[in-house]
Protein backbone atom coordinates (compact mmCIF):
# COMPACT_ATOMS: atom_id res chain seq x y z
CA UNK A 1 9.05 14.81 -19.62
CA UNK A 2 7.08 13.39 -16.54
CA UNK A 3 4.90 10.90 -17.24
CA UNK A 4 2.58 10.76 -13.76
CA UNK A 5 0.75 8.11 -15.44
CA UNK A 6 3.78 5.79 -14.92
CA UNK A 7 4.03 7.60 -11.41
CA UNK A 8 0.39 6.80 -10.25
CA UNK A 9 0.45 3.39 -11.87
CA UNK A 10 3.42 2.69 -9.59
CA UNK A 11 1.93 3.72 -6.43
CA UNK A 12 -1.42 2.29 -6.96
CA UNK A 13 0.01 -0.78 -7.91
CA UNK A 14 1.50 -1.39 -4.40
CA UNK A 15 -1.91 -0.45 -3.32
CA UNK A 16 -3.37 -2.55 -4.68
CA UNK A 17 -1.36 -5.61 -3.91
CA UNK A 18 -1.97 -4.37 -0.30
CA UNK A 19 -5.79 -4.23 -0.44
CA UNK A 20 -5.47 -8.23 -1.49
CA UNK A 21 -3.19 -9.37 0.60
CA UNK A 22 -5.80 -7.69 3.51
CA UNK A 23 -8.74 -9.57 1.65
CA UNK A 24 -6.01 -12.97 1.87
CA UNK A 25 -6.12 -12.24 5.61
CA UNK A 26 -9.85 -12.00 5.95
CA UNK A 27 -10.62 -14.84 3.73
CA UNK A 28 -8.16 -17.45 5.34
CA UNK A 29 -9.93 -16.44 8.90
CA UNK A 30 -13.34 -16.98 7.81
CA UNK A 31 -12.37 -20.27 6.03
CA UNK A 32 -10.90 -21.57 9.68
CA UNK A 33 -7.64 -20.44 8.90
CA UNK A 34 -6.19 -22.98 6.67
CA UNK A 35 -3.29 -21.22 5.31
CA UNK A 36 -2.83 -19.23 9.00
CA UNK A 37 -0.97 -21.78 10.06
CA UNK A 38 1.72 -21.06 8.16
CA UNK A 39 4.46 -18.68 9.77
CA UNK A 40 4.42 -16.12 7.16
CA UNK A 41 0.00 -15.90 6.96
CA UNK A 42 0.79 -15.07 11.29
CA UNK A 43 3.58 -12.58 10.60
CA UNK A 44 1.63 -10.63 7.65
CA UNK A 45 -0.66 -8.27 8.85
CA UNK A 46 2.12 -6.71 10.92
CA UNK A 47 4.69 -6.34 8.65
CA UNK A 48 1.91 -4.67 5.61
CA UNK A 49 1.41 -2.21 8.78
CA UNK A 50 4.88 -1.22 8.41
CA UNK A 51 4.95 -0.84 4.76
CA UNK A 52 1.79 0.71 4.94
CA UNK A 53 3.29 2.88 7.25
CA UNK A 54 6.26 3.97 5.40
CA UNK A 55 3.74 4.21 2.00
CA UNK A 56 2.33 7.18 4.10
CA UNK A 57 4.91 8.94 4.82
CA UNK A 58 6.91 8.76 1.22
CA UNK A 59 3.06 10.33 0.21
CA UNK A 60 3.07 12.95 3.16
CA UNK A 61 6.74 13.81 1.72
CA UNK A 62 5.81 14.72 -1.53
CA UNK A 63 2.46 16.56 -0.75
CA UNK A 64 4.35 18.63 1.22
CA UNK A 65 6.75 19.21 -1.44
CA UNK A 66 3.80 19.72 -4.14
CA UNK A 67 1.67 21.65 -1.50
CA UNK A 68 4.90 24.23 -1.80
CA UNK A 69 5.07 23.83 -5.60
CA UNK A 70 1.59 24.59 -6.01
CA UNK A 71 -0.33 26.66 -3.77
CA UNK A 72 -3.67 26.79 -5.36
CA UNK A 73 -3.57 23.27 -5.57
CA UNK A 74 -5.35 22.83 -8.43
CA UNK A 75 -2.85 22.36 -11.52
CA UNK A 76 -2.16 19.34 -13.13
CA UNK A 77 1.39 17.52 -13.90
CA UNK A 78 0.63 18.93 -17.61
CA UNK A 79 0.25 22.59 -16.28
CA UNK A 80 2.87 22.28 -14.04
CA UNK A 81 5.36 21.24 -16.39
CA UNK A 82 4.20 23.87 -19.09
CA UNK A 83 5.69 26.46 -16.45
CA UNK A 84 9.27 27.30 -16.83
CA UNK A 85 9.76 27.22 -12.68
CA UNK A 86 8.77 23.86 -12.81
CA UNK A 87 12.25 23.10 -14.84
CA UNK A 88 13.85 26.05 -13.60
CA UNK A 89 14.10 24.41 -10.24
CA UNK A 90 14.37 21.17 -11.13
CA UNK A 91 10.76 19.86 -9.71
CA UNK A 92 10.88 17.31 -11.82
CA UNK A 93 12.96 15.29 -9.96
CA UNK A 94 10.82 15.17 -6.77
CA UNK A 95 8.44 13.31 -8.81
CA UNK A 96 11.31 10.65 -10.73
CA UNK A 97 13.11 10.14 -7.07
CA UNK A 98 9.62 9.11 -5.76
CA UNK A 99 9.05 6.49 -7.98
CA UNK A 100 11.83 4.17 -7.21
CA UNK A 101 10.77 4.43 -3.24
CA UNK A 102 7.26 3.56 -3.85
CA UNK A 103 8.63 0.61 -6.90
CA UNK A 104 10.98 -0.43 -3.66
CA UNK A 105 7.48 -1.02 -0.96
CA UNK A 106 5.88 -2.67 -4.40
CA UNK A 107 8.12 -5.32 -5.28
CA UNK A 108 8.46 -6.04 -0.97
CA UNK A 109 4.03 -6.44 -1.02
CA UNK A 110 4.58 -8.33 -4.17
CA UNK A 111 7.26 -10.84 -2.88
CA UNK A 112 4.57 -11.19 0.37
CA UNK A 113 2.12 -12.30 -2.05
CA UNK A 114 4.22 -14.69 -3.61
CA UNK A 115 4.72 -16.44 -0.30
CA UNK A 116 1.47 -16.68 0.25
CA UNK A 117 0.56 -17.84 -3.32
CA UNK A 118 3.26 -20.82 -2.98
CA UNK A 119 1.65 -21.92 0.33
CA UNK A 120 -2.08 -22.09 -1.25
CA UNK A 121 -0.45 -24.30 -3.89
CA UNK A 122 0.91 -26.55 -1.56
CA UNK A 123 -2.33 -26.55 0.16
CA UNK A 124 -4.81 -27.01 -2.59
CA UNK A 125 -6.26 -23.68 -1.18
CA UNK A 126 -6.04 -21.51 -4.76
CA UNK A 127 -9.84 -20.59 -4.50
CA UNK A 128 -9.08 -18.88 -1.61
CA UNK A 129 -6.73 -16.91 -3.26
CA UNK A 130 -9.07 -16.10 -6.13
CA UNK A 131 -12.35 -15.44 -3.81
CA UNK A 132 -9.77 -12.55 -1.91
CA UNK A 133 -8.89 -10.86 -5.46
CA UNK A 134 -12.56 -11.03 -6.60
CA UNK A 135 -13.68 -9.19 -3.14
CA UNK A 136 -10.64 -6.67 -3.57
CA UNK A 137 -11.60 -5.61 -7.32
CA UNK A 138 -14.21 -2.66 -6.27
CA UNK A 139 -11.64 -1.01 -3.95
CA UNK A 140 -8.90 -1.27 -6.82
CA UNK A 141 -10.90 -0.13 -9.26
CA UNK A 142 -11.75 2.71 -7.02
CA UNK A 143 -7.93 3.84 -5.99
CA UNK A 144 -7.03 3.34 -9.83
CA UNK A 145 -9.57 6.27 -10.40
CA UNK A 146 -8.83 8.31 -7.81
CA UNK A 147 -4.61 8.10 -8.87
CA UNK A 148 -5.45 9.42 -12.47
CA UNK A 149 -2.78 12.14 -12.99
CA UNK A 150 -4.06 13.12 -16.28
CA UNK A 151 -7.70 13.98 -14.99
CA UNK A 152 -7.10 15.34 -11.25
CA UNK A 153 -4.41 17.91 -10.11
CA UNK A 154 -1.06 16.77 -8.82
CA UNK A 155 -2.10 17.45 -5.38
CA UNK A 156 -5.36 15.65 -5.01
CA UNK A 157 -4.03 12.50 -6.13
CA UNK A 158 -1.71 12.57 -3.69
CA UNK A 159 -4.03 13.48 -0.80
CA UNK A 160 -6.18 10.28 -2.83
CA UNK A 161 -3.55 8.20 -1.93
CA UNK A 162 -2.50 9.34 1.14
CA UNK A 163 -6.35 8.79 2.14
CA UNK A 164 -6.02 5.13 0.99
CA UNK A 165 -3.10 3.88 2.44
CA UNK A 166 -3.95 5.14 5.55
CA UNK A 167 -7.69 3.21 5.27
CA UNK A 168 -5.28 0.33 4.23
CA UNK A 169 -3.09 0.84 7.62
CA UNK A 170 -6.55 1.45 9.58
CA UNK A 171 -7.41 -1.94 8.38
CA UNK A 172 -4.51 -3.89 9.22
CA UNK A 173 -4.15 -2.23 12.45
CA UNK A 174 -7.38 -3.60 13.40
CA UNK A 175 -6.47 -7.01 12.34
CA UNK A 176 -3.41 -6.59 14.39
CA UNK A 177 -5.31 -5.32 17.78
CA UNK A 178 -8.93 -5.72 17.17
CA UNK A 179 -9.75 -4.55 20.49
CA UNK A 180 -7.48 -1.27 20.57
CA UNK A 181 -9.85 1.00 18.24
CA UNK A 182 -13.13 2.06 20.54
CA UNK A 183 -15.43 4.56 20.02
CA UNK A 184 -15.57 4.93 16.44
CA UNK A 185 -12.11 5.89 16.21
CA UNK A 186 -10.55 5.14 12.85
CA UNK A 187 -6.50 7.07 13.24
CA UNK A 188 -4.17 3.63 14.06
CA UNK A 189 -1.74 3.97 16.95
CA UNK A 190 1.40 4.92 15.87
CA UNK A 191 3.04 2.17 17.57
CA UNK A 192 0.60 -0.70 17.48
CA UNK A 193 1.09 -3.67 19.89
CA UNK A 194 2.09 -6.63 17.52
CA UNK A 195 2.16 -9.94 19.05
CA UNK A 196 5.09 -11.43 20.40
CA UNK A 197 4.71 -14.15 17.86
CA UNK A 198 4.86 -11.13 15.27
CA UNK A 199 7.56 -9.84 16.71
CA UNK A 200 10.10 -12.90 16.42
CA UNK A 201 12.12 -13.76 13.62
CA UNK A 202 11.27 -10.61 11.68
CA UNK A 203 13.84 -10.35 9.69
CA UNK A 204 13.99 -10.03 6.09
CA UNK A 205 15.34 -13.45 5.58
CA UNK A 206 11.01 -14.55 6.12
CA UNK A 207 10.54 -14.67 2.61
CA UNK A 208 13.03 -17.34 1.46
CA UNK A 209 11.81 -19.38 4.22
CA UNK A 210 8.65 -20.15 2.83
CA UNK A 211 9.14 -20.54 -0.94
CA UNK A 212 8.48 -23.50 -2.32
């Protein structure tokens, strides 16, 4: 048995963790960057754009697969497993090998926001970290909604998803090269320009660096 609920919940979850670590980003500008000063607040908004990025494409992935699956698109993960090509074929496991991938970008978002939890500790800076969540709770609500496995067929909660994390990529994109996105246009480069301070030490060593 495939329990998309678990599925969803694990995708929106890393989501969500994106959409506040954005709303950290915003917050910390507007409040004259108190916690910006720290080296991982600079590196942030281009390394979400790369798990962003990669959240994307593990989504694209498994629509196509689904879009195969399911033609009509309109069956849910109940109908689809009360067909016997569904276990005939062993579809079931596109689903179970997607969660670990998307549990993988999670816990790398999540260890982000510890870093920059610890450094508004050290800081006395905590409300900033609450006014971001507060500001964040509409569009989390909203993607929770949209990711609902039991109400919406396989298919459009994955092009749900899809749509957000690429408005989440949109978003730090712009943060990244505010002046690179004229005329409306809302489709990030594909290879954004990331400053060179960005670009140094970018390891994967950043977030022991910074722990208190």
């Amino acid at each position: 048995m495939i329990d998309g609920k678990i599925i969803g919940e694990g995708s929106v979850a890393g989501l969500q963790l994106l959409n506040s670590l954005i709303e950290i980003c915003r917050t910390a500008k507007k409040e004259g960057k108190r916690l910006a000063v720290a080296d991982v607040i600079e590196k942030l908004p281009a390394e979400a754009f790369e798990l962003a990025g990669q959240f994307v494409s593990e989504i694209d992935k498994l629509r196509t697969e689904f879009s195969n699956i399911d033609p009509t698109r309109k069956k849910t993960i109940d109908e689809l497993q009360s067909e016997n090509r569904f276990w005939q074929f062993k579809t079931y496991k596109i689903l179970r090998n997607f969660r670990p991938k998307v549990t993988s970008l999670t816990n790398q978002i999540s260890m982000f926001l510890d870093d920059i939890i610890a450094i508004a500790h050290c800081k006395e800076a905590e409300g900033l970290i609450a006014d971001s969540f507060k500001r964040s709770v509409k569009k989390r609500n909203k993607l929770e909604a949209d990711a609902d496995f039991t109400k919406f067929p396989v298919c459009v909660v994955l092009d749900n998803l899809r749509n957000h994390a690429q408005q989440l990529r949109t978003e730090l994109h712009e943060m990244i090269n505010p002046r690179t996105l004229t005329g409306g246009s809302s489709s990030p480069a594909s290879n954004p320009v990331v400053p060179a301070k960005w670009k140094a030490d970018s390891g994967t060593t950043r977030h022991s660096e910074h722990r208190s």
